[in-house]
N, C-alpha and C. Protein backbone atom coordinates (compact mmCIF):
# COMPACT_ATOMS: atom_id res chain seq x y z
N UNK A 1 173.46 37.69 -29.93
CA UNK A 1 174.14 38.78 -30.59
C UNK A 1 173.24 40.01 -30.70
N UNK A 2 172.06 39.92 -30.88
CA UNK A 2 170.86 40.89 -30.96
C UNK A 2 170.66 41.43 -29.74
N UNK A 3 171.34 40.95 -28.85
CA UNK A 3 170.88 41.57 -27.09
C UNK A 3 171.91 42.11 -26.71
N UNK A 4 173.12 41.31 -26.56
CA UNK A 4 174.01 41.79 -26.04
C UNK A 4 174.98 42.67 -26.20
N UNK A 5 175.35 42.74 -27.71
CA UNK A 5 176.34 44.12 -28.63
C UNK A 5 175.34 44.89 -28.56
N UNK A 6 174.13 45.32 -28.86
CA UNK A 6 173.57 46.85 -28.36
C UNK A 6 173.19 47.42 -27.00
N UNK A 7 173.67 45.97 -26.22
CA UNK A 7 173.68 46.51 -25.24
C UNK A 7 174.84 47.07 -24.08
N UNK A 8 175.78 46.77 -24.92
CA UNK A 8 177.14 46.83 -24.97
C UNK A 8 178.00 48.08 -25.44
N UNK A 9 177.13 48.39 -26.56
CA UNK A 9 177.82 49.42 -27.56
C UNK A 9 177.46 50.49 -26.73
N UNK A 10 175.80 50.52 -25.97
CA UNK A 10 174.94 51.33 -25.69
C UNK A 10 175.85 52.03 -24.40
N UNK A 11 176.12 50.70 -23.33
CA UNK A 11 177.09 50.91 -22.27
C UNK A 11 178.51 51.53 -22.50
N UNK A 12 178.77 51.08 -23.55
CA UNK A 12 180.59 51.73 -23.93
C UNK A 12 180.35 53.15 -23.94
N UNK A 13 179.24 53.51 -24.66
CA UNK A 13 178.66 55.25 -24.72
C UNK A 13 179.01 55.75 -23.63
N UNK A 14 178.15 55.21 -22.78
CA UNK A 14 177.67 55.72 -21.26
C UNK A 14 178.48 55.97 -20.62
N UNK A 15 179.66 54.87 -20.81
CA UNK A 15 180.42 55.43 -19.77
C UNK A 15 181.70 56.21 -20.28
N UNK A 16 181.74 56.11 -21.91
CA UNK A 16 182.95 57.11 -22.13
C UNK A 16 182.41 58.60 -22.32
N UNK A 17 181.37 58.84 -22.22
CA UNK A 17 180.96 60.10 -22.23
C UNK A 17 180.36 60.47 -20.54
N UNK A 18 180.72 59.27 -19.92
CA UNK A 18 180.53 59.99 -18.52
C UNK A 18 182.34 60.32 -18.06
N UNK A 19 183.07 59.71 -18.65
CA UNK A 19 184.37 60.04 -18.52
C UNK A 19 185.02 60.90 -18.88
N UNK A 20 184.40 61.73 -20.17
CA UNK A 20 185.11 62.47 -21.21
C UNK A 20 184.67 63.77 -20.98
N UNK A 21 183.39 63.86 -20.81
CA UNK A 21 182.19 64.82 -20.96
C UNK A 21 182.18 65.44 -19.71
N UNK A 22 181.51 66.68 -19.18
CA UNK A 22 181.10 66.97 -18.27
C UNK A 22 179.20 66.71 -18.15
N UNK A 23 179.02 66.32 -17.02
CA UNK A 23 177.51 66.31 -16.43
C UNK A 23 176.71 67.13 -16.81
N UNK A 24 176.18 67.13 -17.64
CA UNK A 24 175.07 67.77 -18.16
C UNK A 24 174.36 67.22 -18.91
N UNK A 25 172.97 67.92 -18.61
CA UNK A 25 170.98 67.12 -19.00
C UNK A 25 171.51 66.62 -20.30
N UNK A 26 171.84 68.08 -21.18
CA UNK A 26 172.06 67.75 -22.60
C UNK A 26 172.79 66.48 -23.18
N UNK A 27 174.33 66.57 -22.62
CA UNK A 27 175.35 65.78 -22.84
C UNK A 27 174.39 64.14 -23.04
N UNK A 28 173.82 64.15 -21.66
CA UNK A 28 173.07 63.04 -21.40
C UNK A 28 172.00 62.62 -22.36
N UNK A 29 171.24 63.07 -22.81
CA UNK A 29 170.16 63.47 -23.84
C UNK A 29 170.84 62.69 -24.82
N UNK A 30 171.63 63.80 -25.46
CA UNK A 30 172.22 63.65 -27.05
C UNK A 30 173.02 62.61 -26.92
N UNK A 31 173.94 62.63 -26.14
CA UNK A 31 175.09 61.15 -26.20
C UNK A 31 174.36 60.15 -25.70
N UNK A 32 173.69 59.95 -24.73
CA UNK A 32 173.64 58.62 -24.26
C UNK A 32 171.83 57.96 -24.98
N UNK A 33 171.15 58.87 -24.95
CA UNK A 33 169.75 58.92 -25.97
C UNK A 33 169.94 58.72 -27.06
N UNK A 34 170.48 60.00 -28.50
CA UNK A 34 170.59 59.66 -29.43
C UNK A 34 171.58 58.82 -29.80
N UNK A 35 173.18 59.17 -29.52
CA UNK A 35 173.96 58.95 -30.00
C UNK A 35 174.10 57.13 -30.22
N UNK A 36 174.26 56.80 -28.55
CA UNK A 36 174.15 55.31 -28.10
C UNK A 36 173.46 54.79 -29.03
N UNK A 37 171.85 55.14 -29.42
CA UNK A 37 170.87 54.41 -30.06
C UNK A 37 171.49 54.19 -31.38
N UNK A 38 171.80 54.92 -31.78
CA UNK A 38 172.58 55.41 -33.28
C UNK A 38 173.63 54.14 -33.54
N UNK A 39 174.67 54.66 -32.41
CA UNK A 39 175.90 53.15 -32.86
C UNK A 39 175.47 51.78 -32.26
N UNK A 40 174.62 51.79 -31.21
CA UNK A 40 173.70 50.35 -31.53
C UNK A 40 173.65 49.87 -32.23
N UNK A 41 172.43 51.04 -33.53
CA UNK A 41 171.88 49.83 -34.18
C UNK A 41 172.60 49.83 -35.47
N UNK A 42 173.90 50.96 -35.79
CA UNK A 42 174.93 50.76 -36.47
C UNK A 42 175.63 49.53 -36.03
N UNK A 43 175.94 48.75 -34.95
CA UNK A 43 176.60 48.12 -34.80
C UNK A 43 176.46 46.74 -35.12
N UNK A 44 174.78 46.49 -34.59
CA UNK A 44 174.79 45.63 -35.04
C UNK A 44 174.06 45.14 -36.25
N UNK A 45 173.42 46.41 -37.30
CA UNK A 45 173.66 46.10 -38.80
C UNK A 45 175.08 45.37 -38.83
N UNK A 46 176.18 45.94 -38.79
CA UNK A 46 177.46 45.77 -39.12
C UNK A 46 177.84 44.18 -39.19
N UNK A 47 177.45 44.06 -37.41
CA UNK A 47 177.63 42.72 -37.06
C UNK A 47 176.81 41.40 -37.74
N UNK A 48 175.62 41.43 -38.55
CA UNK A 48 174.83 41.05 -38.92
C UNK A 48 175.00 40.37 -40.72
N UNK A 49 175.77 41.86 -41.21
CA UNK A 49 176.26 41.65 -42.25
C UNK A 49 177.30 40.41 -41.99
N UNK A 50 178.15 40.84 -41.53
CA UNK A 50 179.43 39.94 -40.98
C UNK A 50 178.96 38.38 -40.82
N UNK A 51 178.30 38.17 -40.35
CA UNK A 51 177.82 36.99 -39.69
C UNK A 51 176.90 36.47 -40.88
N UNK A 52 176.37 36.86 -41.67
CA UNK A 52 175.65 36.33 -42.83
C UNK A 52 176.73 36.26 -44.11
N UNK A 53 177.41 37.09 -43.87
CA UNK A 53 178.47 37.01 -45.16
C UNK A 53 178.81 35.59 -44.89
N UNK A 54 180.06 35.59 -43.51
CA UNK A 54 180.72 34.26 -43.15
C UNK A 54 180.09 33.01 -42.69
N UNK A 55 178.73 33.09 -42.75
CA UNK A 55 177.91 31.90 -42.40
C UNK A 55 177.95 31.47 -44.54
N UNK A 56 177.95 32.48 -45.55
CA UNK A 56 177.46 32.09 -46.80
C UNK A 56 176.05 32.38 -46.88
N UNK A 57 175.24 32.74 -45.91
CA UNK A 57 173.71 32.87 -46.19
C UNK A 57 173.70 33.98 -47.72
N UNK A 58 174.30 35.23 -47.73
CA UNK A 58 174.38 35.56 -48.86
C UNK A 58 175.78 36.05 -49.47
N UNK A 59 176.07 36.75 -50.72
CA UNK A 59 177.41 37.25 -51.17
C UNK A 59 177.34 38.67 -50.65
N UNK A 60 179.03 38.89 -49.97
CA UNK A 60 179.30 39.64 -49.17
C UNK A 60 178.34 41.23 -49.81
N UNK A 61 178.70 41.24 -51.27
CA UNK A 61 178.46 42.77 -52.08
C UNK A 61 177.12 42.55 -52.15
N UNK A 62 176.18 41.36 -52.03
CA UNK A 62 174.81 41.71 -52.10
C UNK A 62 174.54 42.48 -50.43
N UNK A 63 175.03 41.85 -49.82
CA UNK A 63 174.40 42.11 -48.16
C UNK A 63 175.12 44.20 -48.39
N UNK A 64 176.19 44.33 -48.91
CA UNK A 64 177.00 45.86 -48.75
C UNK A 64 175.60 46.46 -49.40
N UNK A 65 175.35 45.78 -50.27
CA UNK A 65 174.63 46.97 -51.29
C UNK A 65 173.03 46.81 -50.85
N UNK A 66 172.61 45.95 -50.38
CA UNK A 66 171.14 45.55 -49.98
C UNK A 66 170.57 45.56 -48.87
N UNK A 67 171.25 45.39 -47.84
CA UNK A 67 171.03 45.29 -46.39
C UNK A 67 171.85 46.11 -45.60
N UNK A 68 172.70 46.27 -45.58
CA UNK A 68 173.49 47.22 -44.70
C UNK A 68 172.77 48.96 -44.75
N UNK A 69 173.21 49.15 -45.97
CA UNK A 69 172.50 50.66 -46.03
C UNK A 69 171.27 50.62 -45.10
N UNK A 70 170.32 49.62 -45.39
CA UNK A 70 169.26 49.63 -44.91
C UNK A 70 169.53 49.68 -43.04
N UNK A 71 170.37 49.16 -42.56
CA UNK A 71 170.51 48.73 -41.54
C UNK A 71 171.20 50.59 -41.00
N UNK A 72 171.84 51.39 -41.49
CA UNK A 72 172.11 52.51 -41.59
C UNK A 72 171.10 53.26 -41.70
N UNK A 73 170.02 53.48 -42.23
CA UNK A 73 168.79 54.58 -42.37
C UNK A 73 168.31 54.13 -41.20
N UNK A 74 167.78 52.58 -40.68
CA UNK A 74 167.15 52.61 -39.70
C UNK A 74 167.78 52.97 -38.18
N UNK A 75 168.87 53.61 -38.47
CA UNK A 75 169.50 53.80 -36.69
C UNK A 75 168.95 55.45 -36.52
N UNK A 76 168.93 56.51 -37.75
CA UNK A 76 168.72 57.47 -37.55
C UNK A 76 166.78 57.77 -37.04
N UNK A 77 166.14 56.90 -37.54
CA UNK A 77 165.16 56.78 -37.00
C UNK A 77 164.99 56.05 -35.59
N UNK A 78 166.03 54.95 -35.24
CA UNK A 78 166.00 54.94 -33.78
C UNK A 78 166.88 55.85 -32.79
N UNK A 79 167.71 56.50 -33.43
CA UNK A 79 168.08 57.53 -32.33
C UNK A 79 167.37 58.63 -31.77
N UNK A 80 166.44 58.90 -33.41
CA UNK A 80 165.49 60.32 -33.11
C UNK A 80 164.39 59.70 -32.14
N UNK A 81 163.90 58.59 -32.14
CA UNK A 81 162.96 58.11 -30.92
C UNK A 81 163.67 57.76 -29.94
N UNK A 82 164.54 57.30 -29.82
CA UNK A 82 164.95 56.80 -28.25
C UNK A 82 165.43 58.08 -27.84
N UNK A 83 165.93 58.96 -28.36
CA UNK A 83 166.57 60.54 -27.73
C UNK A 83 165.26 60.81 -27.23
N UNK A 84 164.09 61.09 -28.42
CA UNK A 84 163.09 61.47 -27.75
C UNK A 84 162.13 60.67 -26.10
N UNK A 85 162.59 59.61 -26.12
CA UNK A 85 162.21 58.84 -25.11
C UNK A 85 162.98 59.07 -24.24
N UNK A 86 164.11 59.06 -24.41
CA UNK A 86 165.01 59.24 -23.31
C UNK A 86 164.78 61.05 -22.26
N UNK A 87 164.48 61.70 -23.30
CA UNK A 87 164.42 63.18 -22.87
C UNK A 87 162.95 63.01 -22.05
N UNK A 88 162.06 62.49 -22.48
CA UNK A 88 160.99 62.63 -22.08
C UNK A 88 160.82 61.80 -20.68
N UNK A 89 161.70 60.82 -20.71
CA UNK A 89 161.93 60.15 -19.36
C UNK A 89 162.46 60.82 -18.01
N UNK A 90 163.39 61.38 -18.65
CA UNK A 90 164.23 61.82 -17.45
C UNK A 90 163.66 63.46 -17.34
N UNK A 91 162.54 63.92 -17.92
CA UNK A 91 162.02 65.12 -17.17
C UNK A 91 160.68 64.70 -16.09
N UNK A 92 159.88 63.93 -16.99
CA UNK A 92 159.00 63.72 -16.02
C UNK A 92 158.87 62.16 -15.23
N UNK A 93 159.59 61.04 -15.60
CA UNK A 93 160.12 60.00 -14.66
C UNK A 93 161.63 59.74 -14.78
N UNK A 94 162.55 60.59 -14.23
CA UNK A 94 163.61 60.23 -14.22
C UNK A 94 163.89 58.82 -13.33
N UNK A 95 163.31 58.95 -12.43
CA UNK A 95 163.61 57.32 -11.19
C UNK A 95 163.43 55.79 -12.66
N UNK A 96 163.08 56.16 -13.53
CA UNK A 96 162.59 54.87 -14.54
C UNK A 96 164.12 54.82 -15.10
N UNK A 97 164.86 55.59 -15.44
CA UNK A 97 166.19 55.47 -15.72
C UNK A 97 167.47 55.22 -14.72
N UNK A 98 168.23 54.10 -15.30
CA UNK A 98 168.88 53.54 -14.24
C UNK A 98 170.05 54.21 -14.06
N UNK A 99 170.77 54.80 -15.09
CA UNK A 99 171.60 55.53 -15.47
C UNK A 99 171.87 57.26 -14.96
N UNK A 100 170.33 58.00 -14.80
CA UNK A 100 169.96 59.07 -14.81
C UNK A 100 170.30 59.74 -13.60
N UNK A 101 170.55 60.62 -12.77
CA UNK A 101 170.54 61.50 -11.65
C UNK A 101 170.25 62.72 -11.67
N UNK A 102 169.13 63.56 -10.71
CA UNK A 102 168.88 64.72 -11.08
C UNK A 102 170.26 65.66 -10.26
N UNK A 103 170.61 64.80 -9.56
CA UNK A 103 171.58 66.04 -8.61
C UNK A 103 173.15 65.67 -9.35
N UNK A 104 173.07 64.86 -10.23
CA UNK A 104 174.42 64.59 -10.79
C UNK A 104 174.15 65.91 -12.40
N UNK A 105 173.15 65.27 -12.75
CA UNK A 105 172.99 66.28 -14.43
C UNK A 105 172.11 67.29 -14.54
N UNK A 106 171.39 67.76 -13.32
CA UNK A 106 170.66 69.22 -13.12
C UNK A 106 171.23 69.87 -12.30
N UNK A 107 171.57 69.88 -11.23
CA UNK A 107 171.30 71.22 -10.12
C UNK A 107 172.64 71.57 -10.26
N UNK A 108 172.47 72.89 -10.10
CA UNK A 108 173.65 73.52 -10.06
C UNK A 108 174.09 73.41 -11.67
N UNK A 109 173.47 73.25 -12.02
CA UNK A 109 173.93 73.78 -13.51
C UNK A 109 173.64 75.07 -14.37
């Protein structure tokens, strides 16, 4: 569950903002860098809660009020690094990104 919904959520991004969006560095940057990172690791706080509630490990309103939030502050700190990773990738090693194209989201722009 830890691998595959953020990596999932990450992909659903990718490709509805390659559908929706037009080609551009930025678009790419902010949506698929920050944004993705963001409902990741929103997602799977979410999922986490869920799964500890209905396992009984704890009561649903302790996990709302104790863990979740928490699971919420930490996405905004992984979006602001993975955006920043992501930006920093695709200027000076874009080929490291599998996703990335310079003649699809630079030229001619």
């Amino acid at each position: 569950m830890t691998a595959a919904l953020p990596a999932a959520v990450s992909w659903g991004t990718y490709r509805l903002l390659e559908r929706t969006l037009p080609n551009h560095f930025f678009i790419y940057v902010l949506g698929n860098g920050f944004f993705g990172a963001a409902l990741s690791v929103v997602a799977i706080g979410l999922a986490t809660t869920a799964v500890m509630a209905l396992a009984g490990a704890y009561p649903l309103d302790y996990l709302l009020a104790s863990y979740t939030p928490y699971a919420l502050l930490i996405s905004w700190g992984e979006a602001f690094s993975t955006g920043m990773v992501i930006t920093i990738m695709a200027v000076y090693r874009p080929a490291w990104l599998e996703s990335f194209d310079d003649i699809k989201y630079i030229q001619n722009k």
